[in-house]
C-alpha atoms as a PDB file:
ATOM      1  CA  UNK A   1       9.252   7.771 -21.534  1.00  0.00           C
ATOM      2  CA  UNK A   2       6.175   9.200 -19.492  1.00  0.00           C
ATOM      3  CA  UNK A   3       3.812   7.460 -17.308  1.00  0.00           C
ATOM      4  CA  UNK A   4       1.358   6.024 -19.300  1.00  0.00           C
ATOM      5  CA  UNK A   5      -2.413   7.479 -19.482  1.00  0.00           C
ATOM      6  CA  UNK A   6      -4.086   3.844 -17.766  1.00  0.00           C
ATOM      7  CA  UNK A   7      -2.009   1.809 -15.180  1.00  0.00           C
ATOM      8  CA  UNK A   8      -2.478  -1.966 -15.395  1.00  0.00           C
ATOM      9  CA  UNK A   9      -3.766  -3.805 -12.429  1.00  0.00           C
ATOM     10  CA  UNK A  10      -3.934  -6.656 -10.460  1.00  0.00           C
ATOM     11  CA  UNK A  11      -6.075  -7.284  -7.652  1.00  0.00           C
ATOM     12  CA  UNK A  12      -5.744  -9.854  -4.930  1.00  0.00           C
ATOM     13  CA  UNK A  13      -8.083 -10.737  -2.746  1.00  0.00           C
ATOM     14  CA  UNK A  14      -9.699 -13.719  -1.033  1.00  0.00           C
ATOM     15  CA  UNK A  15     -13.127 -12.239  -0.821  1.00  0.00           C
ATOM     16  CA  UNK A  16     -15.287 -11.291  -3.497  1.00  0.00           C
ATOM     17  CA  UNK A  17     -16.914  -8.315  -2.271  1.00  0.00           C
ATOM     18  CA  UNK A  18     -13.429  -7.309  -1.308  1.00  0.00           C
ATOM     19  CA  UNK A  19     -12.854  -7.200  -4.704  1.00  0.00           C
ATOM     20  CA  UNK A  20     -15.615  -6.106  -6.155  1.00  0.00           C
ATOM     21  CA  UNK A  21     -15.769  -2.666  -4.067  1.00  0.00           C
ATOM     22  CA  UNK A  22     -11.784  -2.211  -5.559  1.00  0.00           C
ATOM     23  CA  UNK A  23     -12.658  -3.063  -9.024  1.00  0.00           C
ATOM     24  CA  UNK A  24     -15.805   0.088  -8.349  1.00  0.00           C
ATOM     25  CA  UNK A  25     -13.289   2.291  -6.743  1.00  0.00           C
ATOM     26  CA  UNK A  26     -10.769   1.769  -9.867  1.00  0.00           C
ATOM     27  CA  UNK A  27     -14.041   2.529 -12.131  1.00  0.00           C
ATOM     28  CA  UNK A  28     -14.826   5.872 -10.297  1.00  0.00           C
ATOM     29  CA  UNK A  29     -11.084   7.265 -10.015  1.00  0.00           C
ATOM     30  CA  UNK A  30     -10.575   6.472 -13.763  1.00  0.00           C
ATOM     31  CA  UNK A  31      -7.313   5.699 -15.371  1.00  0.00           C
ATOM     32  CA  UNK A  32      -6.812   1.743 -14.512  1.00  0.00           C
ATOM     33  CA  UNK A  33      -7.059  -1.227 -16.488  1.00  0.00           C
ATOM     34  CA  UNK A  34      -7.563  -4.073 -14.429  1.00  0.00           C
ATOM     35  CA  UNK A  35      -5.909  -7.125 -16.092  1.00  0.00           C
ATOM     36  CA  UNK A  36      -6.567 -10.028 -13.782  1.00  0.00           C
ATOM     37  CA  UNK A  37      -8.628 -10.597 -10.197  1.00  0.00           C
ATOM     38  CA  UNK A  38      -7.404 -13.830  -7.862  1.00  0.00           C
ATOM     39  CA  UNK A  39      -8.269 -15.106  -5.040  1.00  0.00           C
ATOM     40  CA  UNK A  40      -5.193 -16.992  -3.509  1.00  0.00           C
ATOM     41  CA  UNK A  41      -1.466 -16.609  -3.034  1.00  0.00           C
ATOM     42  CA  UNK A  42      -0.576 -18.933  -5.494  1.00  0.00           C
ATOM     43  CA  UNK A  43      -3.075 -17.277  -8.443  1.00  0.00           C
ATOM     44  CA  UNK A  44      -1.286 -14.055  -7.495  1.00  0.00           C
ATOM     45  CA  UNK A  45       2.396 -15.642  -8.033  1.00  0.00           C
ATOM     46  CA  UNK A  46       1.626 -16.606 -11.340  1.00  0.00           C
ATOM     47  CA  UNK A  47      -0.366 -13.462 -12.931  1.00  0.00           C
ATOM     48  CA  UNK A  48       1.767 -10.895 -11.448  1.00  0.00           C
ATOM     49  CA  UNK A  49       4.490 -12.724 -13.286  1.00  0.00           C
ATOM     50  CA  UNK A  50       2.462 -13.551 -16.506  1.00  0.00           C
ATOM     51  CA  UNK A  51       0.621  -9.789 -16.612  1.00  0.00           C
ATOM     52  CA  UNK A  52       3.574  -8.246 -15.372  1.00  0.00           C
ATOM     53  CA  UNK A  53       1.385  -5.133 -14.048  1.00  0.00           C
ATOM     54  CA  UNK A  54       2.036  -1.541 -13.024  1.00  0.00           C
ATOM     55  CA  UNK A  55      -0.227  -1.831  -9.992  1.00  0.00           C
ATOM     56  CA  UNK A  56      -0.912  -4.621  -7.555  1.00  0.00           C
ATOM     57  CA  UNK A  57      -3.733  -4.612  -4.986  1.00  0.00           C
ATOM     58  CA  UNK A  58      -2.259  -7.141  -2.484  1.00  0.00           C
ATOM     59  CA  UNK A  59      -4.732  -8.723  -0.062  1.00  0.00           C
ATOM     60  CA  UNK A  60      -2.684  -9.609   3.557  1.00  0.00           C
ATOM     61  CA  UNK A  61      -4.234 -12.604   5.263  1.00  0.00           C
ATOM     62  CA  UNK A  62      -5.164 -15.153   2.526  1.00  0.00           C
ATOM     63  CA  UNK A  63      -5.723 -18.930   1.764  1.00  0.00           C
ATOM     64  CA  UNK A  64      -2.131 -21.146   0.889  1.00  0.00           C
ATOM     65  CA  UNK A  65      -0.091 -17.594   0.481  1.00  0.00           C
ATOM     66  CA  UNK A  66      -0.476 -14.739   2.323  1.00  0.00           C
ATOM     67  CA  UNK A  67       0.169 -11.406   0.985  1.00  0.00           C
ATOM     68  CA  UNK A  68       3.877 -11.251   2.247  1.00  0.00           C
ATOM     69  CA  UNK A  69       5.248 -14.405   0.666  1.00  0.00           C
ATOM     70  CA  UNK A  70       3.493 -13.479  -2.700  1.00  0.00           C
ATOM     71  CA  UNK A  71       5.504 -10.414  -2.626  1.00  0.00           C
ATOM     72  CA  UNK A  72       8.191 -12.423  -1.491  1.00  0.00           C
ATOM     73  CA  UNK A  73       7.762 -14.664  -4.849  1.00  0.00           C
ATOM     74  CA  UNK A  74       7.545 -12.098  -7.295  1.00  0.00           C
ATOM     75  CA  UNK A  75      10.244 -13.283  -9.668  1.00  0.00           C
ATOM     76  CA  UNK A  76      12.457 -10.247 -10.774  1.00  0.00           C
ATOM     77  CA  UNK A  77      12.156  -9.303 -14.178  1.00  0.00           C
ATOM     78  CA  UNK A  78      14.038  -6.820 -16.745  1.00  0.00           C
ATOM     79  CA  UNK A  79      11.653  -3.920 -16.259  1.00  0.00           C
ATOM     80  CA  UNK A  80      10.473  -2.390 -12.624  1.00  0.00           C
ATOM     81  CA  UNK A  81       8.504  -4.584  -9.915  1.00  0.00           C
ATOM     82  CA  UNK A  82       4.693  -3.615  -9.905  1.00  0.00           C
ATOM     83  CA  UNK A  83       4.052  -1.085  -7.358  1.00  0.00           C
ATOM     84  CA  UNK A  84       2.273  -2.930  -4.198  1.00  0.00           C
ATOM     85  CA  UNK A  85      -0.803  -1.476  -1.925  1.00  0.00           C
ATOM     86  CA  UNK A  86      -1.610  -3.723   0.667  1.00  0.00           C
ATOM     87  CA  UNK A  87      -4.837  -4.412   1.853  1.00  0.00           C
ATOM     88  CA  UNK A  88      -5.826  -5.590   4.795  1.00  0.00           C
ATOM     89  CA  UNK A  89      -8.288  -5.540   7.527  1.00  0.00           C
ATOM     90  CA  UNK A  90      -5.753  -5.453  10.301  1.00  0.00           C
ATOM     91  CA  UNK A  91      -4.321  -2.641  11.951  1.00  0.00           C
ATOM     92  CA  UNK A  92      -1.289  -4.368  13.030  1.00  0.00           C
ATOM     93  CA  UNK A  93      -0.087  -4.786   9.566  1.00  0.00           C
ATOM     94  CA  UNK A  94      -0.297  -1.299   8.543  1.00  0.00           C
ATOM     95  CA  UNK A  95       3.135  -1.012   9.273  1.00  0.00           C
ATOM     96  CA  UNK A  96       5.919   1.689  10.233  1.00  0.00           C
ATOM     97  CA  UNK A  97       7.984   0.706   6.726  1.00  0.00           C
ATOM     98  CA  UNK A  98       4.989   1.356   4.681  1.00  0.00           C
ATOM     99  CA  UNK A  99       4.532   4.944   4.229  1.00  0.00           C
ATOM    100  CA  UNK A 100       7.975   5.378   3.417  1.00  0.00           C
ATOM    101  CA  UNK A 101       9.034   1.808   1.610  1.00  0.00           C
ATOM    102  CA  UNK A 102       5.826   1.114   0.019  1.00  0.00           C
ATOM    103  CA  UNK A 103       3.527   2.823  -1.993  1.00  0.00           C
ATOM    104  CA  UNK A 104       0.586   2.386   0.886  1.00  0.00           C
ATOM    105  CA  UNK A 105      -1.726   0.209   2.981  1.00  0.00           C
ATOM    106  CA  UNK A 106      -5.819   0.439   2.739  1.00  0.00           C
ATOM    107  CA  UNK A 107      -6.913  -0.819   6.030  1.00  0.00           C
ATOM    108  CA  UNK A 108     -10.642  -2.009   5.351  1.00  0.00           C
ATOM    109  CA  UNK A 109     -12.729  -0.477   5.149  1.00  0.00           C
ATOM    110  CA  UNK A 110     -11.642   2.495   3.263  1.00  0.00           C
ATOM    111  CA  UNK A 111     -13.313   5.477   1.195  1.00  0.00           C
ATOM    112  CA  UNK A 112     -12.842   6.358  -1.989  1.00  0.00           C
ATOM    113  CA  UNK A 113     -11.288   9.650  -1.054  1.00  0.00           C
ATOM    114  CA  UNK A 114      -8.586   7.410   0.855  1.00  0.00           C
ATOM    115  CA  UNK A 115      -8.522   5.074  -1.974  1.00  0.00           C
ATOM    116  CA  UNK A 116      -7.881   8.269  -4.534  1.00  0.00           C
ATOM    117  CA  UNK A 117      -4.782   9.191  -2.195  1.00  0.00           C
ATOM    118  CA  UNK A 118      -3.235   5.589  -2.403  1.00  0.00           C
ATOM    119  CA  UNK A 119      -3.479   5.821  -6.811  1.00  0.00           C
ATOM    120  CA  UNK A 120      -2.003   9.224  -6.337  1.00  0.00           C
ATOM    121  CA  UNK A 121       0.906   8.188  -4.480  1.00  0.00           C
ATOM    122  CA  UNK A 122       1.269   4.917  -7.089  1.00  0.00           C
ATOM    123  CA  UNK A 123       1.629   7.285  -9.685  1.00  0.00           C
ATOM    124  CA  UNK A 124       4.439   9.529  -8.065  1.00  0.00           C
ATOM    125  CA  UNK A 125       6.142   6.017  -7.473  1.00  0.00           C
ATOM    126  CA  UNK A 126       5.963   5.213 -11.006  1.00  0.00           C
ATOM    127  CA  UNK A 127       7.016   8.643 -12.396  1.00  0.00           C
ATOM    128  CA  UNK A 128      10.503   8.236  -9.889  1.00  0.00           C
ATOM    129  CA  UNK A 129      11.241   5.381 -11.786  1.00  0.00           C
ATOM    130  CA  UNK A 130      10.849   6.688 -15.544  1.00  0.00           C
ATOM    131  CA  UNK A 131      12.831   9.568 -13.695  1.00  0.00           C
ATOM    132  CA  UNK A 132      10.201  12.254 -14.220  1.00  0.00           C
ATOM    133  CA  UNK A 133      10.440  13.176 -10.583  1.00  0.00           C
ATOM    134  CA  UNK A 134      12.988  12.117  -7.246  1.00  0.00           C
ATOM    135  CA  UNK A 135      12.492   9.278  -4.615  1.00  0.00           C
ATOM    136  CA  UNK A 136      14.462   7.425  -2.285  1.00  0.00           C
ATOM    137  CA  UNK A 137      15.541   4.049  -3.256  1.00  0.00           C
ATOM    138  CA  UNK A 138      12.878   1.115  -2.907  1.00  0.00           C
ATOM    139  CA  UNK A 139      13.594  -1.979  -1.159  1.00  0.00           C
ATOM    140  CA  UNK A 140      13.343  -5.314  -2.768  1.00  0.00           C
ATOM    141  CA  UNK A 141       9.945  -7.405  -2.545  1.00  0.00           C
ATOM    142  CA  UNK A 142      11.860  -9.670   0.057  1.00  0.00           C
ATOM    143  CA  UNK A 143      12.954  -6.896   2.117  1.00  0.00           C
ATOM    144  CA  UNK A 144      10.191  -4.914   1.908  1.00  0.00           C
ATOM    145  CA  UNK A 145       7.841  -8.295   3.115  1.00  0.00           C
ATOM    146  CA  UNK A 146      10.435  -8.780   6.056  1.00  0.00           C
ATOM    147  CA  UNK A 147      10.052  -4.513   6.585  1.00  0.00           C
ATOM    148  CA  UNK A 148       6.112  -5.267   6.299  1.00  0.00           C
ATOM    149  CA  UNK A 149       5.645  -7.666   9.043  1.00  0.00           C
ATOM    150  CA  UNK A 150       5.023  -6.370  12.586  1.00  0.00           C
ATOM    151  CA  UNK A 151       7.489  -5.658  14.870  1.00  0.00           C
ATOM    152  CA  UNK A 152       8.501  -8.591  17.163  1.00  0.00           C
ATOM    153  CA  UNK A 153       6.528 -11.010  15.149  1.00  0.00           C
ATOM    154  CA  UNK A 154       8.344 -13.766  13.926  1.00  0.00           C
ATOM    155  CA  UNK A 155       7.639 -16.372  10.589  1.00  0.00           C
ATOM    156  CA  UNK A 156       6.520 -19.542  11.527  1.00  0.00           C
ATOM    157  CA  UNK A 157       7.569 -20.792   7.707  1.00  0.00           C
ATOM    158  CA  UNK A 158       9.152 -19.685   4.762  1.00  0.00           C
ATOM    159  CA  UNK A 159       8.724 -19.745   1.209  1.00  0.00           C
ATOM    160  CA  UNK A 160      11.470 -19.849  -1.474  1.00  0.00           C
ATOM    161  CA  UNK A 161      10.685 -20.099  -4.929  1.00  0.00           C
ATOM    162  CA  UNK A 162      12.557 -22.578  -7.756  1.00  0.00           C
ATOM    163  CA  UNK A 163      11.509 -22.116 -11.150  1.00  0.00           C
ATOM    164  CA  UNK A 164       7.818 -23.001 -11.442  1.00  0.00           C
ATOM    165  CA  UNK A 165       7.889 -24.867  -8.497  1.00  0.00           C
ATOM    166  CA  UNK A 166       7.375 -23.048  -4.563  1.00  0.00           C
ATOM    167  CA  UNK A 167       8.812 -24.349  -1.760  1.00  0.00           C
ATOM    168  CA  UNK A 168       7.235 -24.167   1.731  1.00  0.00           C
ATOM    169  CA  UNK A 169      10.233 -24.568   4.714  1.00  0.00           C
ATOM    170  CA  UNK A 170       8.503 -24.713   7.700  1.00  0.00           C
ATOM    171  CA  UNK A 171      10.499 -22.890  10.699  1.00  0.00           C
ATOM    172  CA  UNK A 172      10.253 -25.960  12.664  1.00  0.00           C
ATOM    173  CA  UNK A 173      12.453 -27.775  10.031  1.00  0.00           C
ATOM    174  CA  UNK A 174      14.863 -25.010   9.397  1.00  0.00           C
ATOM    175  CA  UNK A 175      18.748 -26.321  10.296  1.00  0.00           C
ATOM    176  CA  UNK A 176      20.813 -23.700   9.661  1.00  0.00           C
ATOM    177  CA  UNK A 177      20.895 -20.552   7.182  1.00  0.00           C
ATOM    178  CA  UNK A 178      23.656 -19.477   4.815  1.00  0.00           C
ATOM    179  CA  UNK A 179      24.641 -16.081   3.264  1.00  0.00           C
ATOM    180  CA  UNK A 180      25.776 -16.424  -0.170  1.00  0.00           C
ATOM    181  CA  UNK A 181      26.342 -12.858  -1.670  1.00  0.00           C
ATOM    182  CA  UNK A 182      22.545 -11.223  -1.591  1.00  0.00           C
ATOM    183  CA  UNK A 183      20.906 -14.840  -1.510  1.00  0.00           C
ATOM    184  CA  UNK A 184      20.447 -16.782   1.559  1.00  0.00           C
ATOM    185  CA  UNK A 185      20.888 -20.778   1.285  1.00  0.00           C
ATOM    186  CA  UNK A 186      18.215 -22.242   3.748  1.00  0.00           C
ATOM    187  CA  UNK A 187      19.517 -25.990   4.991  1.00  0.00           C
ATOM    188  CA  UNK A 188      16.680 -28.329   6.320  1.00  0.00           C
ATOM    189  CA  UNK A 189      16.508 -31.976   6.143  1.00  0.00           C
ATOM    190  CA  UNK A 190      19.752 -32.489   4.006  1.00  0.00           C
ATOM    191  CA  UNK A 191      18.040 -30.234   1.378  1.00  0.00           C
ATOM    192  CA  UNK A 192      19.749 -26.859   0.585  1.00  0.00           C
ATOM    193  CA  UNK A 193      16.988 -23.938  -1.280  1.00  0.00           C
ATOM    194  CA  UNK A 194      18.563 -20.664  -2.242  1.00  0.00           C
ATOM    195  CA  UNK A 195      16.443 -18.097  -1.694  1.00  0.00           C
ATOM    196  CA  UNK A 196      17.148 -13.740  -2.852  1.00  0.00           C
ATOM    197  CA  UNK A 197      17.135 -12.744   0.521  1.00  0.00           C
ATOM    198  CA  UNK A 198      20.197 -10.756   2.705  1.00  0.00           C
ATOM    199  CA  UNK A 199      20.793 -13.076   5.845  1.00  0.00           C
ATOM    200  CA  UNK A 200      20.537  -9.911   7.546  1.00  0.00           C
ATOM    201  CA  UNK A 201      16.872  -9.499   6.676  1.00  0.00           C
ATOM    202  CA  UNK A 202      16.320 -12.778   7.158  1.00  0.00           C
ATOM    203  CA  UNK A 203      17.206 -12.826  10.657  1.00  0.00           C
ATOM    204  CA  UNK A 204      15.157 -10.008  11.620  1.00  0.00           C
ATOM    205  CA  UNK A 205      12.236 -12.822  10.949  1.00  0.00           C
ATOM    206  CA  UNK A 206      13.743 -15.453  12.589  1.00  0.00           C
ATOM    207  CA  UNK A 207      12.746 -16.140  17.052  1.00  0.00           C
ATOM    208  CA  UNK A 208      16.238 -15.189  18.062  1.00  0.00           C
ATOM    209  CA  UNK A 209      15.097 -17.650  21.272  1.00  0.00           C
ATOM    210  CA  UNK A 210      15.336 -20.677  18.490  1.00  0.00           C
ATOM    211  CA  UNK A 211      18.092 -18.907  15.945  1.00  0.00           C
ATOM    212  CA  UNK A 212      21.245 -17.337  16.700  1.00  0.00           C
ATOM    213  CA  UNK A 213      23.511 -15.227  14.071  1.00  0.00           C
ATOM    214  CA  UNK A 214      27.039 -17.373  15.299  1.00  0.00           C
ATOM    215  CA  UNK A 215      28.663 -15.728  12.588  1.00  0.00           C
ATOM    216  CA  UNK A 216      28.251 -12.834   9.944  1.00  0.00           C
ATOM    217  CA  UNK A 217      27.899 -16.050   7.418  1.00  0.00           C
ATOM    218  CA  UNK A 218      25.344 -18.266   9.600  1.00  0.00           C
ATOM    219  CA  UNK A 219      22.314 -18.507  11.384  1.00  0.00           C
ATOM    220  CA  UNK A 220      21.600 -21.867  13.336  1.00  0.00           C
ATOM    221  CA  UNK A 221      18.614 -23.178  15.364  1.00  0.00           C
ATOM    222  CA  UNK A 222      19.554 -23.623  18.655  1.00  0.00           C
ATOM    223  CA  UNK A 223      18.057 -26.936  19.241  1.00  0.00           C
ATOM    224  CA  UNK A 224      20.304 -28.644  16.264  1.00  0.00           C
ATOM    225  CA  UNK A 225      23.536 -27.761  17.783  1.00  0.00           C
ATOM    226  CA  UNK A 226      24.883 -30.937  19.558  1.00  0.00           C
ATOM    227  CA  UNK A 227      28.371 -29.443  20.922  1.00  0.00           C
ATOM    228  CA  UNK A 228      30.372 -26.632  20.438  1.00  0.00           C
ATOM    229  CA  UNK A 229      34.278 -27.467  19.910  1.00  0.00           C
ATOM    230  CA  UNK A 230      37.260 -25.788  19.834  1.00  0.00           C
ATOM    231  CA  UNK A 231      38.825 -25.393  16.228  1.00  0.00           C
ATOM    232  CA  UNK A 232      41.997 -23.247  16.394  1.00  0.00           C
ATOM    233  CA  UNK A 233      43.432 -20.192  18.394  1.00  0.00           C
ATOM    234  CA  UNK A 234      40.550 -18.320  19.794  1.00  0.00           C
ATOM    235  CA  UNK A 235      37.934 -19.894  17.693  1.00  0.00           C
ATOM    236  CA  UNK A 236      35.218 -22.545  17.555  1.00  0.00           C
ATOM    237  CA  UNK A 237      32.787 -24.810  15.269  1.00  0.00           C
ATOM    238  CA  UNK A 238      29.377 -25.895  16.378  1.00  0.00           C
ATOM    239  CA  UNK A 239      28.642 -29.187  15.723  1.00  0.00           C
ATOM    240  CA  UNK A 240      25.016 -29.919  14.440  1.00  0.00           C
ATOM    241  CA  UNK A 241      23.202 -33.215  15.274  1.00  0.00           C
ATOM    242  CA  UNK A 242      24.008 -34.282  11.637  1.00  0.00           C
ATOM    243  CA  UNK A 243      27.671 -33.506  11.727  1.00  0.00           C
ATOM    244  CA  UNK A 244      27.932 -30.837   9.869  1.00  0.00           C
ATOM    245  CA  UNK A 245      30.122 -28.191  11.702  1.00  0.00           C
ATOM    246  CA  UNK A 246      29.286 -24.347  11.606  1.00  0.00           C
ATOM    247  CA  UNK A 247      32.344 -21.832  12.305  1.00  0.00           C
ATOM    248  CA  UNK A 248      31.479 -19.507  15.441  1.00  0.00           C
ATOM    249  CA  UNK A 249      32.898 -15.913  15.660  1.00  0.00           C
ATOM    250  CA  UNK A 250      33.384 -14.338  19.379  1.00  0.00           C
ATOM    251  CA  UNK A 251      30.327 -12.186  19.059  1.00  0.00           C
ATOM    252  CA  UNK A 252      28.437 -15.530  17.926  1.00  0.00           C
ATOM    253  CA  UNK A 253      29.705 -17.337  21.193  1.00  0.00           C
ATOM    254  CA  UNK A 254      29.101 -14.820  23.753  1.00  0.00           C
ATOM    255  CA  UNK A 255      25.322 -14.804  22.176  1.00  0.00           C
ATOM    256  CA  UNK A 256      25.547 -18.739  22.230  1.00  0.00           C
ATOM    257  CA  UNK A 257      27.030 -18.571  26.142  1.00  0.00           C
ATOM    258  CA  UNK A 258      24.147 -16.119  27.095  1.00  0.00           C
ATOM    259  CA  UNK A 259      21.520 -18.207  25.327  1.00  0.00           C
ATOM    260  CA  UNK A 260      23.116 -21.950  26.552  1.00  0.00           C
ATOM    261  CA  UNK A 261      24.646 -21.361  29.633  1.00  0.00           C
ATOM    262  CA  UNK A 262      27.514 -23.480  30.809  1.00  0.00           C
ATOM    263  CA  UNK A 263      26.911 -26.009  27.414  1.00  0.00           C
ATOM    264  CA  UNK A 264      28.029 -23.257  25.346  1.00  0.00           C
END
């Protein structure tokens, strides 16, 4: 299989001139079919997985969604993810991950010679994958959102997706999180939502002043944890406000000791 002669595309963007000057761009570099234009997160969700494009032009800082958590919902699928350029009109997401993780970032505004560059390294994405030339492995949409953000900056909600349905967990009202295998099970309010995430990644967007990693299995925000108990030789639970009890592993007590103080 070769790379086909026109790339399908999506394009994403609140603003209308925004995506106007893309769809002129596309027109002048030749060899793109745009297949659908929206305006919000939630638009995007659904024709990236009804178009199922080669090519998405992925708008950061949007109404209901942003551009992260739309890549974060993309639903997998039996053939490859679309390839993602993000654009945005602020520097500090044109991040460190990108030039090697992603195919690129457009920070507005752009010219059409930078715009030409960004197609030409979508294409030698796509040919890695049909195997026609060699790339280093690409990171899942959830990783590559959490590799996306900037540095320090932490996600004041999250968004898991359930069928047709999208749930919105704000941080606030996160209890505790879960690994399960390469999914993460978010806890909040009695309510358990899995979510295709590693816990590892996960806690790289997590305030580690409101979450702690207490064990290679759990995260748990700080201000749910009522006591903290012994359990048998050398180890310990916390107890949440709700009773549910957490185990805690010594690395995840001395961080709970340095964090608590003497209620540890």
């Amino acid at each position: 299989m070769s790379l086909p002669a026109s790339l399908r595309a999506v394009i994403v963007d609140d603003e209308e001139l925004a995506r106007q000057l893309l769809r002129e761009y596309l027109w002048e570099a030749g060899g793109v079919e745009v297949v659908g234009e929206c305006g919000d997160g939630f638009d995007a969700v659904k024709a990236i997985g009804e178009l199922k494009p080669d090519l998405v032009f992925l708008d950061v800082q949007m109404p209901k969604l942003d551009g992260f958590e739309v890549l974060e919902l993309i639903e997998p699928s039996t053939g490859p993810p679309p390839s993602v350029i993000f654009v945005t009109a602020y520097d500090q997401y044109a991040m460190r991950a990108f030039e090697a993780n992603a195919v690129d970032y457009l920070l507005k505004p752009f010219r059409l010679d930078r715009f030409k560059k960004a197609l030409d390294r979508a294409r030698e994405r796509m040919r890695a994958r049909l195997g026609e030339t060699k790339a280093a492995p690409e990171m899942t949409p959830s990783d590559l959102a959490a590799a996306a953000r900037p540095p320090g900056h932490a996600v004041e909600r999250i968004v898991v997706r359930d069928g047709s349905k999208v749930h919105i967990i704000p941080i606030a009202k996160l209890d505790y999180v879960e690994a399960q295998d390469d999914y993460a099970a978010l806890h909040s309010e009695r309510k358990s939502y899995l979510k295709q995430q590693t816990i590892a990644t996960l806690e790289t967007q997590l305030d580690p002043r409101r979450f702690v990693r207490i064990h290679r299995s759990y995260i748990v925000n700080l201000e749910r944890i009522a006591r903290i108990e012994p359990y048998a030789k050398d180890s310990r639970v916390a107890v949440l406000r709700d009773g549910t009890q957490l185990p805690v592993s010594r690395s995840g007590y001395a961080k709970l000791k340095e964090l608590l103080g003497e209620n540890a």
